[in-house]
N, C-alpha and C. Protein backbone atom coordinates (compact mmCIF):
# COMPACT_ATOMS: atom_id res chain seq x y z
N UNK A 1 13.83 -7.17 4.06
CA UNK A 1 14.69 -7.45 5.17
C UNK A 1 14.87 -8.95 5.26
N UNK A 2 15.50 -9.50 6.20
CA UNK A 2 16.29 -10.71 6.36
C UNK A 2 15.34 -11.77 5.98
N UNK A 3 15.35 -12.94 6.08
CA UNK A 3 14.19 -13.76 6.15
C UNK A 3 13.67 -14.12 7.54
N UNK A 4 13.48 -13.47 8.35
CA UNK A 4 13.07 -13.43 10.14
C UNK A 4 11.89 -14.40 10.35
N UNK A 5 11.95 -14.87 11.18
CA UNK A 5 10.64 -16.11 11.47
C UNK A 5 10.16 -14.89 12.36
N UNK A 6 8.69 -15.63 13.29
CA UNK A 6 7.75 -14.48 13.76
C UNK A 6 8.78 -14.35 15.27
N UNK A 7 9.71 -15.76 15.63
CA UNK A 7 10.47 -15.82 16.84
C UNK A 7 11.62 -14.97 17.08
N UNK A 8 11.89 -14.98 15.78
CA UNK A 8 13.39 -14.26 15.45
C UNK A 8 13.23 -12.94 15.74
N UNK A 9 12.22 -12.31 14.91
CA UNK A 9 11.41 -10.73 15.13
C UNK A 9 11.33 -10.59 16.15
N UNK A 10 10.60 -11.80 16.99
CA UNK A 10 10.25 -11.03 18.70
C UNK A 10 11.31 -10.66 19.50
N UNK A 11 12.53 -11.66 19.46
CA UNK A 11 14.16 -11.20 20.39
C UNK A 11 14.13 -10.43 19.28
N UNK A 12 14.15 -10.16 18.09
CA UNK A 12 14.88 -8.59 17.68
C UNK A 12 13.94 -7.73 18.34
N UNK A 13 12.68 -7.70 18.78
CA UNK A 13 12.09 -7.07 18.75
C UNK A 13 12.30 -6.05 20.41
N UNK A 14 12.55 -7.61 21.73
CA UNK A 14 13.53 -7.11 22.48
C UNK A 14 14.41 -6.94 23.05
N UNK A 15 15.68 -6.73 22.07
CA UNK A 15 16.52 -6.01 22.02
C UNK A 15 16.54 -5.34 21.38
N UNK A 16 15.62 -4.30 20.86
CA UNK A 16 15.46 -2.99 20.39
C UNK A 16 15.63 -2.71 18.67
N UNK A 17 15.71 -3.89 18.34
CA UNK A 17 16.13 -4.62 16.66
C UNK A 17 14.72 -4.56 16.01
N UNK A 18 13.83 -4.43 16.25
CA UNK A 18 12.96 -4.32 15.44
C UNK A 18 12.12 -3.13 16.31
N UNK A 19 10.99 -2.68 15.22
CA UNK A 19 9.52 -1.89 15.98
C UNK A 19 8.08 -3.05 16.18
N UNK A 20 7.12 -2.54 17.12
CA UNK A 20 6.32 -3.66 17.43
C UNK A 20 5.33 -3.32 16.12
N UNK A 21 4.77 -4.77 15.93
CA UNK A 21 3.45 -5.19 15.27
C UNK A 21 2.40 -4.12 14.62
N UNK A 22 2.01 -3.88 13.66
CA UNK A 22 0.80 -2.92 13.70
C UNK A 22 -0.57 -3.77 13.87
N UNK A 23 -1.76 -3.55 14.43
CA UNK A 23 -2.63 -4.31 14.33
C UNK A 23 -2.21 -5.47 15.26
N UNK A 24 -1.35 -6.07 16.51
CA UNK A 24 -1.02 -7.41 16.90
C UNK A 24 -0.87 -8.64 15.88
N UNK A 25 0.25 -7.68 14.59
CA UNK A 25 0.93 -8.14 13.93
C UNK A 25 2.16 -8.90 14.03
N UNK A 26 3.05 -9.28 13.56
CA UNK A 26 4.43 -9.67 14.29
C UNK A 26 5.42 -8.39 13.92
N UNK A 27 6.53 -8.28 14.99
CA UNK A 27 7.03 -7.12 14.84
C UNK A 27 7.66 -6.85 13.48
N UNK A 28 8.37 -5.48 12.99
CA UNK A 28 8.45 -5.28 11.81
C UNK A 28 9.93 -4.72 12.10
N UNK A 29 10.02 -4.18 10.61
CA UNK A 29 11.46 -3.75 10.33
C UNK A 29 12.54 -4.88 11.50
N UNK A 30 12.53 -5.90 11.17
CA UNK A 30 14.35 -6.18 12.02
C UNK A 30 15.24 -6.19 11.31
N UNK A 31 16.14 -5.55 12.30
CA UNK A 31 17.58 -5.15 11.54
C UNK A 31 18.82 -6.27 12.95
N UNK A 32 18.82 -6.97 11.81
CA UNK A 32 19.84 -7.96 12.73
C UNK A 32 21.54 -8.17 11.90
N UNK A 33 21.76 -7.55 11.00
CA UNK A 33 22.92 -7.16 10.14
C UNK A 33 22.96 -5.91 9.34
N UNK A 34 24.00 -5.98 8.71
CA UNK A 34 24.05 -5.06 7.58
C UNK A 34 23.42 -5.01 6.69
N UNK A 35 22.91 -6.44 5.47
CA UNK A 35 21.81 -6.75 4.64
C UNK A 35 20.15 -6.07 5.21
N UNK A 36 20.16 -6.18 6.76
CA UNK A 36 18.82 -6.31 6.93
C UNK A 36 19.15 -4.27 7.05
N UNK A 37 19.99 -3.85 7.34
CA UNK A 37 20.03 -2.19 7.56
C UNK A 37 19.88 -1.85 6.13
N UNK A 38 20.63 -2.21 4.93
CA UNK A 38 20.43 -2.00 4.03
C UNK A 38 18.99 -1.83 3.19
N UNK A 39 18.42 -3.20 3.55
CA UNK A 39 17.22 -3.04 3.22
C UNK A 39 16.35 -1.83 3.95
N UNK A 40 16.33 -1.99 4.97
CA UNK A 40 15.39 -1.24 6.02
C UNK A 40 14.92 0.03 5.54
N UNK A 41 16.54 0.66 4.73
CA UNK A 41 17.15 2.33 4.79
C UNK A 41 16.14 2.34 3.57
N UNK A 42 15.91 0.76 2.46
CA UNK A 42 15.28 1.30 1.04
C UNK A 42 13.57 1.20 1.73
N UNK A 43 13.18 0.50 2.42
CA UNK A 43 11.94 0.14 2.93
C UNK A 43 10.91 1.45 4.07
N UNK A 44 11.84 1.99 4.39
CA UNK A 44 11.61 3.22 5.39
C UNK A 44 10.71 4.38 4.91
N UNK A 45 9.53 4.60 5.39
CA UNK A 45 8.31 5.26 4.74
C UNK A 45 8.30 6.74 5.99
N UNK A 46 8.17 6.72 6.96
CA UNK A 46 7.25 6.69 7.95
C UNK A 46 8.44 7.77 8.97
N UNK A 47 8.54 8.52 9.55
CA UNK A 47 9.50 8.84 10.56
C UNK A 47 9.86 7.89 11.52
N UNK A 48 8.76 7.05 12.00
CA UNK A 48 9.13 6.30 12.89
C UNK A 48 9.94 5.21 12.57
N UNK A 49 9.79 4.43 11.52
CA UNK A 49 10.99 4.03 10.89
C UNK A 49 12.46 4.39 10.55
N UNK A 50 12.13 5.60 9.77
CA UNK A 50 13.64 6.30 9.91
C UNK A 50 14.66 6.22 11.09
N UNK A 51 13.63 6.77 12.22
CA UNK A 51 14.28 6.78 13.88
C UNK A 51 14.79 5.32 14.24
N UNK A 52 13.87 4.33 13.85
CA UNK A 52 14.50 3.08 14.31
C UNK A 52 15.68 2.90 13.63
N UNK A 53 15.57 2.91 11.66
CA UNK A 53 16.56 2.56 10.98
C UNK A 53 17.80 2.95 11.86
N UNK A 54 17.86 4.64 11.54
CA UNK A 54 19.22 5.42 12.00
C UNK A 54 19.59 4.52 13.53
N UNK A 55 18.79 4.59 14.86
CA UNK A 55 18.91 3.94 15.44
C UNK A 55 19.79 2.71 15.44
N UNK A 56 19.39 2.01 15.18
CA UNK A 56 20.07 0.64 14.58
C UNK A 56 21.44 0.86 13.88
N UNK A 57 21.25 2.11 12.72
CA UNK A 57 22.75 2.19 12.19
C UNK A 57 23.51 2.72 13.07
N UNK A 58 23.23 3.41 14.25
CA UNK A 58 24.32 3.84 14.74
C UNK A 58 24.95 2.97 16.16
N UNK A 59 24.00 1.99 16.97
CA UNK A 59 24.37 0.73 17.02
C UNK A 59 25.46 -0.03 16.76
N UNK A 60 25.10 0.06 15.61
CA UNK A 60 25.87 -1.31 14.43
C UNK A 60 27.32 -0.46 14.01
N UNK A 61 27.30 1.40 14.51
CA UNK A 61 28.49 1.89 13.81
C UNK A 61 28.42 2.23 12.29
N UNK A 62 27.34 2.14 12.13
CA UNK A 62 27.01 2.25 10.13
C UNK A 62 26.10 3.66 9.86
N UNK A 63 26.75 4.56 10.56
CA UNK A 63 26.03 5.98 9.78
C UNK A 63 26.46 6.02 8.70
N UNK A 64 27.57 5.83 8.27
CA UNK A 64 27.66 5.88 7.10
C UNK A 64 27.04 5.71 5.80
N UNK A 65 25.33 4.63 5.86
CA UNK A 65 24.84 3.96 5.21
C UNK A 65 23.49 5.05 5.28
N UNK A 66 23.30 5.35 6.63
CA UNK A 66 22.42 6.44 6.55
C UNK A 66 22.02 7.45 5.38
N UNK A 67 21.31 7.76 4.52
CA UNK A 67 21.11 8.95 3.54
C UNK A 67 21.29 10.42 4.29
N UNK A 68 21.96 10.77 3.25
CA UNK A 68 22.69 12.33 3.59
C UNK A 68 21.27 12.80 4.27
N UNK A 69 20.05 12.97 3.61
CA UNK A 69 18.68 13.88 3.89
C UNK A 69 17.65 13.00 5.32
N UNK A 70 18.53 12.12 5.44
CA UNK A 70 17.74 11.63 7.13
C UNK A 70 18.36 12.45 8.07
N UNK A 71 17.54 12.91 8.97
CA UNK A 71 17.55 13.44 10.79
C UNK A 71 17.03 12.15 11.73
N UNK A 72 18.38 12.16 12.43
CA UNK A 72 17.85 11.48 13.49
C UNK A 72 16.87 11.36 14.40
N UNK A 73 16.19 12.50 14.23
CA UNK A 73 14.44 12.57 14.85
C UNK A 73 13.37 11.89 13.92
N UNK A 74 14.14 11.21 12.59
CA UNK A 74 13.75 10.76 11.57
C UNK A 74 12.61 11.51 10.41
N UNK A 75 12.81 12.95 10.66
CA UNK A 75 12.27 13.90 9.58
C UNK A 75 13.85 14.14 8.36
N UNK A 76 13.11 14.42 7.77
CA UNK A 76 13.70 14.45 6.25
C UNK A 76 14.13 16.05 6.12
N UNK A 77 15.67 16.38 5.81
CA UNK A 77 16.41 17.70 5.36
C UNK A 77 15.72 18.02 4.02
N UNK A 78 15.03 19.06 3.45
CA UNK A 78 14.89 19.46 2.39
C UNK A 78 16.01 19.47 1.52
């Protein structure tokens, strides 16, 4: 994802652009463009990620970028 400083992450973080810290880490996944959604969609492990990704893409107007086999509850279509 983007090159985010730990400051940048935190306003993404609230305005709903990123997920918080694991461990009182600095927050993770921000999605502050298209590059950073792009990445996110290849970086996305976890459901809870997914939910943010999609989140964010639909935000931004970019389901389109979404993978056919994501659910917006962020479980995976067989």
């Amino acid at each position: 994802m983007g090159d985010h400083n730990t400051a940048a992450r935190v306003a993404l973080l609230k305005q709903g652009k990123a997920l918080p810290g694991k461990n009182g880490g600095p927050p993770r996944f921000p999605i502050a463009d298209s590059s950073d959604l792009d990445s996110a969609i290849g970086l996305a492990r976890t459901p809870e990620e997914r939910r943010h990704v999609y989140k964010c893409a639909r935000a931004m107007n970019m389901l389109g970028k979404i993978p056919a086999n994501w659910r917006p509850d962020g479980t995976l279509r067989s």
